[in-house]
C-alpha atoms as a PDB file:
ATOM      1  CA  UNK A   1       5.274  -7.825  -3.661  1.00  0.00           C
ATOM      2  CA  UNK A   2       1.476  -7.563  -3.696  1.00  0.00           C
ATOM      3  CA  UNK A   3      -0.258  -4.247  -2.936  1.00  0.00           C
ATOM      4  CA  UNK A   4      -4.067  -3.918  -2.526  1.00  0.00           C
ATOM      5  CA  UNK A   5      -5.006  -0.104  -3.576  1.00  0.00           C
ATOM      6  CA  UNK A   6      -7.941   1.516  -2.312  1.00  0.00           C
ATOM      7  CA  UNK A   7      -8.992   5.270  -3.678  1.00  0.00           C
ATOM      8  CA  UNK A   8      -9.177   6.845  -1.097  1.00  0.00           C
ATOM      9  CA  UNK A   9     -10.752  10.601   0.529  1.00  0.00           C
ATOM     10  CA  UNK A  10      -9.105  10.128   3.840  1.00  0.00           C
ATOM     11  CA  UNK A  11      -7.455   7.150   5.810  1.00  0.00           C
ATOM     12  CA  UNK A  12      -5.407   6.895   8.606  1.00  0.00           C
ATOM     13  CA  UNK A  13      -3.386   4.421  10.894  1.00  0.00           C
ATOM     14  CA  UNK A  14      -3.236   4.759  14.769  1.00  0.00           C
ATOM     15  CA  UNK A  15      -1.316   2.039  17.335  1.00  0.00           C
ATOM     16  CA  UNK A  16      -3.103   1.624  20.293  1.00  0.00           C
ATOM     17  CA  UNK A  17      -4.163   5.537  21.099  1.00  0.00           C
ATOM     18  CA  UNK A  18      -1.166   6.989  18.628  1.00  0.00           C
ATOM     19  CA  UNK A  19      -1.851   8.332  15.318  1.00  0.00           C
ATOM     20  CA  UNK A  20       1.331   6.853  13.216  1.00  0.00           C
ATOM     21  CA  UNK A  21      -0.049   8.023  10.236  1.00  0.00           C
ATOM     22  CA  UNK A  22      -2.321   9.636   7.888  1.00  0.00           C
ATOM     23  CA  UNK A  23      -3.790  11.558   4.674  1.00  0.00           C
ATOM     24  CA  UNK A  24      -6.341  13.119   2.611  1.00  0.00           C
ATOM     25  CA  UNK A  25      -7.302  12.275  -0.821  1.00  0.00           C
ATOM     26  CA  UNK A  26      -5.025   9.390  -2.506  1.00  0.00           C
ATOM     27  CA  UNK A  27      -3.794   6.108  -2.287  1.00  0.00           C
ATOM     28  CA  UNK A  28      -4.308   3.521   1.057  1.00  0.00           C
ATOM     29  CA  UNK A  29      -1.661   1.228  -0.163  1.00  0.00           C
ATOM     30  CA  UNK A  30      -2.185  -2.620   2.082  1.00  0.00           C
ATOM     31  CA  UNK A  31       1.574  -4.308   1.471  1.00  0.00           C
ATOM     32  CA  UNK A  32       2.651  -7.696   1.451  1.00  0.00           C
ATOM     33  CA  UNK A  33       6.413  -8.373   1.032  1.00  0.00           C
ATOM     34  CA  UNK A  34       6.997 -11.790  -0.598  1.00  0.00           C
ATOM     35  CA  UNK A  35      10.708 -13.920   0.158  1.00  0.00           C
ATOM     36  CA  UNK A  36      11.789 -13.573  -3.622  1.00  0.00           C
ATOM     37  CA  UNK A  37      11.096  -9.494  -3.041  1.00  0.00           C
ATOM     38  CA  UNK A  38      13.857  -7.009  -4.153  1.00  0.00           C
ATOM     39  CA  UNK A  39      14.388  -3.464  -4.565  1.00  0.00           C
ATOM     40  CA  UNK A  40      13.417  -3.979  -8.530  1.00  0.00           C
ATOM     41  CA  UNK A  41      10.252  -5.050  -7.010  1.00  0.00           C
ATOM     42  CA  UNK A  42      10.263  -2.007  -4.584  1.00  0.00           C
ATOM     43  CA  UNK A  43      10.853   0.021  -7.704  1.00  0.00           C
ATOM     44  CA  UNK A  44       8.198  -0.882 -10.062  1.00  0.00           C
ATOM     45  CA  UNK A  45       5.595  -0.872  -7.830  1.00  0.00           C
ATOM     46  CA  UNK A  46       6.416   2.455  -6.278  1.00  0.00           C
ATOM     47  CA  UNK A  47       6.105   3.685 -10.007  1.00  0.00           C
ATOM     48  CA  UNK A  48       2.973   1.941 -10.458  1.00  0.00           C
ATOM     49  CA  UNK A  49       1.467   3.323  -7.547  1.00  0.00           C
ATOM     50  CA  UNK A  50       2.445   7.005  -7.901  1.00  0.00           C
ATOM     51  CA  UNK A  51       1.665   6.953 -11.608  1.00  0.00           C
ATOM     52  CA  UNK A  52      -1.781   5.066 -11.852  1.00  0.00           C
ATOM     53  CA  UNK A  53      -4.339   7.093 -13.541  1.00  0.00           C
ATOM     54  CA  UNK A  54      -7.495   6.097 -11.452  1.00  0.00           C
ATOM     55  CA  UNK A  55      -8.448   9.632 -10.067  1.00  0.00           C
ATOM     56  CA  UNK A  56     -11.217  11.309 -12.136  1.00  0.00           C
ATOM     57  CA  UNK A  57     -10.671  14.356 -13.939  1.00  0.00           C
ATOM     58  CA  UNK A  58     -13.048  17.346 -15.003  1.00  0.00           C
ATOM     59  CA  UNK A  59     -14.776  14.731 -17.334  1.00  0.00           C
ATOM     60  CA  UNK A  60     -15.114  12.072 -14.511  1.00  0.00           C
ATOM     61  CA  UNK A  61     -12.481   9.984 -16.220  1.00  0.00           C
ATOM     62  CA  UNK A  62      -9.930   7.745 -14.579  1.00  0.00           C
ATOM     63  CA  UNK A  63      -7.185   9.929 -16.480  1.00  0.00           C
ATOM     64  CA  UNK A  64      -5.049  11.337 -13.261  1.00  0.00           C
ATOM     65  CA  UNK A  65      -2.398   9.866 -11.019  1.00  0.00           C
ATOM     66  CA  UNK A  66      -1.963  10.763  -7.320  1.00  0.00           C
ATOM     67  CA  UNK A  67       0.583  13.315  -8.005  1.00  0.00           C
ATOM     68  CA  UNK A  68      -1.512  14.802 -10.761  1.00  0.00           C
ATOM     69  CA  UNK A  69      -4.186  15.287  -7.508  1.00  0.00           C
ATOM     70  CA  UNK A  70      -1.624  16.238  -4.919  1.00  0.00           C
ATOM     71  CA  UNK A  71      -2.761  13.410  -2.536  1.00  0.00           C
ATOM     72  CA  UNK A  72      -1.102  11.604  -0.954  1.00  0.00           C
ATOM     73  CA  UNK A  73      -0.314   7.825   0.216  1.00  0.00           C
ATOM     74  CA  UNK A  74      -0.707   5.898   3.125  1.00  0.00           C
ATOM     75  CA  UNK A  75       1.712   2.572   3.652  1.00  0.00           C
ATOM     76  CA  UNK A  76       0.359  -0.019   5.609  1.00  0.00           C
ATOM     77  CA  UNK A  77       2.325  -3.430   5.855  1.00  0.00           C
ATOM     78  CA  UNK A  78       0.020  -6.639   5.272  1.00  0.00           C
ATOM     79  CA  UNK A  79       1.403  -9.760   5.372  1.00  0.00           C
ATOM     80  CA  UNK A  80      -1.774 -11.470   5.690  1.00  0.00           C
ATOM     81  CA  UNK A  81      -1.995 -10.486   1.637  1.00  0.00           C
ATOM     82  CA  UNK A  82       0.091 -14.029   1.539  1.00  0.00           C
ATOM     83  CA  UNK A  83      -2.180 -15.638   3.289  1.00  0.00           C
ATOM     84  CA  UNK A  84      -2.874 -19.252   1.732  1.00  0.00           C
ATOM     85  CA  UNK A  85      -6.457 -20.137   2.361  1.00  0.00           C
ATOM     86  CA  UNK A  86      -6.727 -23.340   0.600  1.00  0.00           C
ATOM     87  CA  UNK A  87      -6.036 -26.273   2.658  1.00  0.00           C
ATOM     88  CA  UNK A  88      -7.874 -26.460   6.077  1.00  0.00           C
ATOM     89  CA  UNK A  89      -9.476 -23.677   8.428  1.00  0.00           C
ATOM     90  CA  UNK A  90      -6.869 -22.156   9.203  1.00  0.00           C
ATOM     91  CA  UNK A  91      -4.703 -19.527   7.036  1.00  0.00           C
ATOM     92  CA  UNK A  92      -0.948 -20.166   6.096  1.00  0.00           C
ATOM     93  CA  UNK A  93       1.400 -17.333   5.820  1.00  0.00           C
ATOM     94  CA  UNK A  94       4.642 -19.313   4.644  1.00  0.00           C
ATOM     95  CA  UNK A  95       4.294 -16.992   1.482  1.00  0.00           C
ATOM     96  CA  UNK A  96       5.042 -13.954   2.955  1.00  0.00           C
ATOM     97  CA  UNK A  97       8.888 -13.037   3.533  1.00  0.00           C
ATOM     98  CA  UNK A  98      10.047 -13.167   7.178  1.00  0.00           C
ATOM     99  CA  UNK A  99      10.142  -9.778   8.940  1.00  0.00           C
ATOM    100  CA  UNK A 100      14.205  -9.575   8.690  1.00  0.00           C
ATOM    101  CA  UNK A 101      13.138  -9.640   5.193  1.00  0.00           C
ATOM    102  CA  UNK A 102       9.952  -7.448   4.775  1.00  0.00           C
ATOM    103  CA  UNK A 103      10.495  -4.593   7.120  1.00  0.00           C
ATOM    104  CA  UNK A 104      13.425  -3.062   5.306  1.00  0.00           C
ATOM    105  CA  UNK A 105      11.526  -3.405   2.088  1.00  0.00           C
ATOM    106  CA  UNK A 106       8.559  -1.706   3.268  1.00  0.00           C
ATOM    107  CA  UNK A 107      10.602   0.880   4.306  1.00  0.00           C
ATOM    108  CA  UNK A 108      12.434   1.235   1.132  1.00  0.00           C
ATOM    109  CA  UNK A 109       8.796   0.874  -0.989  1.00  0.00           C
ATOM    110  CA  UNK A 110       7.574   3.912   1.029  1.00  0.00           C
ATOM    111  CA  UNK A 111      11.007   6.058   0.276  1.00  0.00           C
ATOM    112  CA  UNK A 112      10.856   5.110  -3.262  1.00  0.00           C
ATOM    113  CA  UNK A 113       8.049   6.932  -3.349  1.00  0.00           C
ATOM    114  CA  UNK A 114       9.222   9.992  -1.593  1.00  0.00           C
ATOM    115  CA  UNK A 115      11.856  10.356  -4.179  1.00  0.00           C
ATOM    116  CA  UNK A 116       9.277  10.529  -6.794  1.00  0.00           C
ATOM    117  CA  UNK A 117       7.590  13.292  -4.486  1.00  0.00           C
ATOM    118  CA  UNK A 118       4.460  11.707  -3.633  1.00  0.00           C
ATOM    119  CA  UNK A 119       3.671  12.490   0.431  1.00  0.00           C
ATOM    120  CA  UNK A 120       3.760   9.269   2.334  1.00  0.00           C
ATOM    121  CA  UNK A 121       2.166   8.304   5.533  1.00  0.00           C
ATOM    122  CA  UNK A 122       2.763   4.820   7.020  1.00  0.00           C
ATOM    123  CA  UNK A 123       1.989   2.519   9.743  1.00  0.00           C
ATOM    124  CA  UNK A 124       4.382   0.492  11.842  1.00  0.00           C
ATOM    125  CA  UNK A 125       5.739  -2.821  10.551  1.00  0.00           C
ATOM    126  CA  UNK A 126       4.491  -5.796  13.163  1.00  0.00           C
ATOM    127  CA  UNK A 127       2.311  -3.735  15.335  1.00  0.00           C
ATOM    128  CA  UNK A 128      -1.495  -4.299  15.769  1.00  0.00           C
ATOM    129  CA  UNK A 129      -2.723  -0.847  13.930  1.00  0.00           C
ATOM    130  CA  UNK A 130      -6.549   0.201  13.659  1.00  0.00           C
ATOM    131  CA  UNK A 131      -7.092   1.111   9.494  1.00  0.00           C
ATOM    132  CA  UNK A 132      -9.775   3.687   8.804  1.00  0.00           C
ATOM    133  CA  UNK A 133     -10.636   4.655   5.693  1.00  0.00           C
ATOM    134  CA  UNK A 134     -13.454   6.645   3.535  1.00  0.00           C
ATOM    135  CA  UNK A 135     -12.675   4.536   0.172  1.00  0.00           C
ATOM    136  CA  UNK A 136     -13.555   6.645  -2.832  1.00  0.00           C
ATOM    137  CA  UNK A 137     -15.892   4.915  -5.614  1.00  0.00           C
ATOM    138  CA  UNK A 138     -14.839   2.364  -4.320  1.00  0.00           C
ATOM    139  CA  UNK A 139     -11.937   2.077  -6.419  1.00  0.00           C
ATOM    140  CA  UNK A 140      -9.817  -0.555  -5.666  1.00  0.00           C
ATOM    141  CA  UNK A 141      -7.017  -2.607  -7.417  1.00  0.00           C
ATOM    142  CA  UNK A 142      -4.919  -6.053  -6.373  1.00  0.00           C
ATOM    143  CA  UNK A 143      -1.382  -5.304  -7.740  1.00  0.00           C
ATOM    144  CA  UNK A 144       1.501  -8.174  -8.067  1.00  0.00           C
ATOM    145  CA  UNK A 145       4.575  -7.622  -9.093  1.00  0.00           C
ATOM    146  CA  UNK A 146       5.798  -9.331 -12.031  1.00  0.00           C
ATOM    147  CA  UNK A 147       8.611 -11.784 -11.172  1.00  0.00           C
END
């Protein structure tokens, strides 16, 4: 799995004119499901995510986690995040898992992170969404699973 992280003070999703999704201060989380993806990868980056200390505290230190903030975290699938760039004009996406494989992934990433009672928000797996976002700092991080 890859996950690009942005800090955020608001964000939200909306397909076509509906609003599928959104939050206040915390986490816009873009994910891309790879094909060797499993729910150990699901797990650790569900932890990762909900216990990352990059929110300031009273000293202006990165030294609190989205729960420690009671934000929140918005889910938006990105399988463009496997994109392969290298060869031609044209982008490859033969990295990322097929759909059979991602959505129920995605959907288990953004449960394992209601069980550790962080409020999620998502998109909708293959639709054409409109992101908005006020990024905070910015702060943003490129997460990869280990393998």
């Amino acid at each position: 799995m890859r996950a690009v992280l942005q800090r955020v003070r608001h964000a939200r999703v909306t397909v076509g004119d509906e609003p599928t999704g959104e939050i206040s201060r915390g986490w816009l989380v873009l994910l891309g499901v790879g094909p060797g993806d499993t729910q150990k990868s699901v797990d650790w980056l569900a932890d990762k995510v909900a216990n990352l200390r990059a929110f300031e505290d009273a000293a202006g230190k990165m030294n609190l986690s989205v729960q420690d903030v009671s934000g929140g975290v918005l889910v938006v699938s990105q399988f463009t995040l496997y994109g392969d760039c290298l060869k031609g004009r044209r982008p490859s996406f033969t990295g990322a898992a097929p759909p059979a494989v991602a959505e129920p992934l995605y959907e288990a990433f953004a449960t394992a992170l209601k069980m550790l009672g962080v409020p999620v928000a998502t998109g909708r797996f293959c639709a054409d969404m409109l992101v908005e976002l006020a990024n905070d700092g910015p702060v943003t991080f490129v997460l990869d699973v280990p393998v």
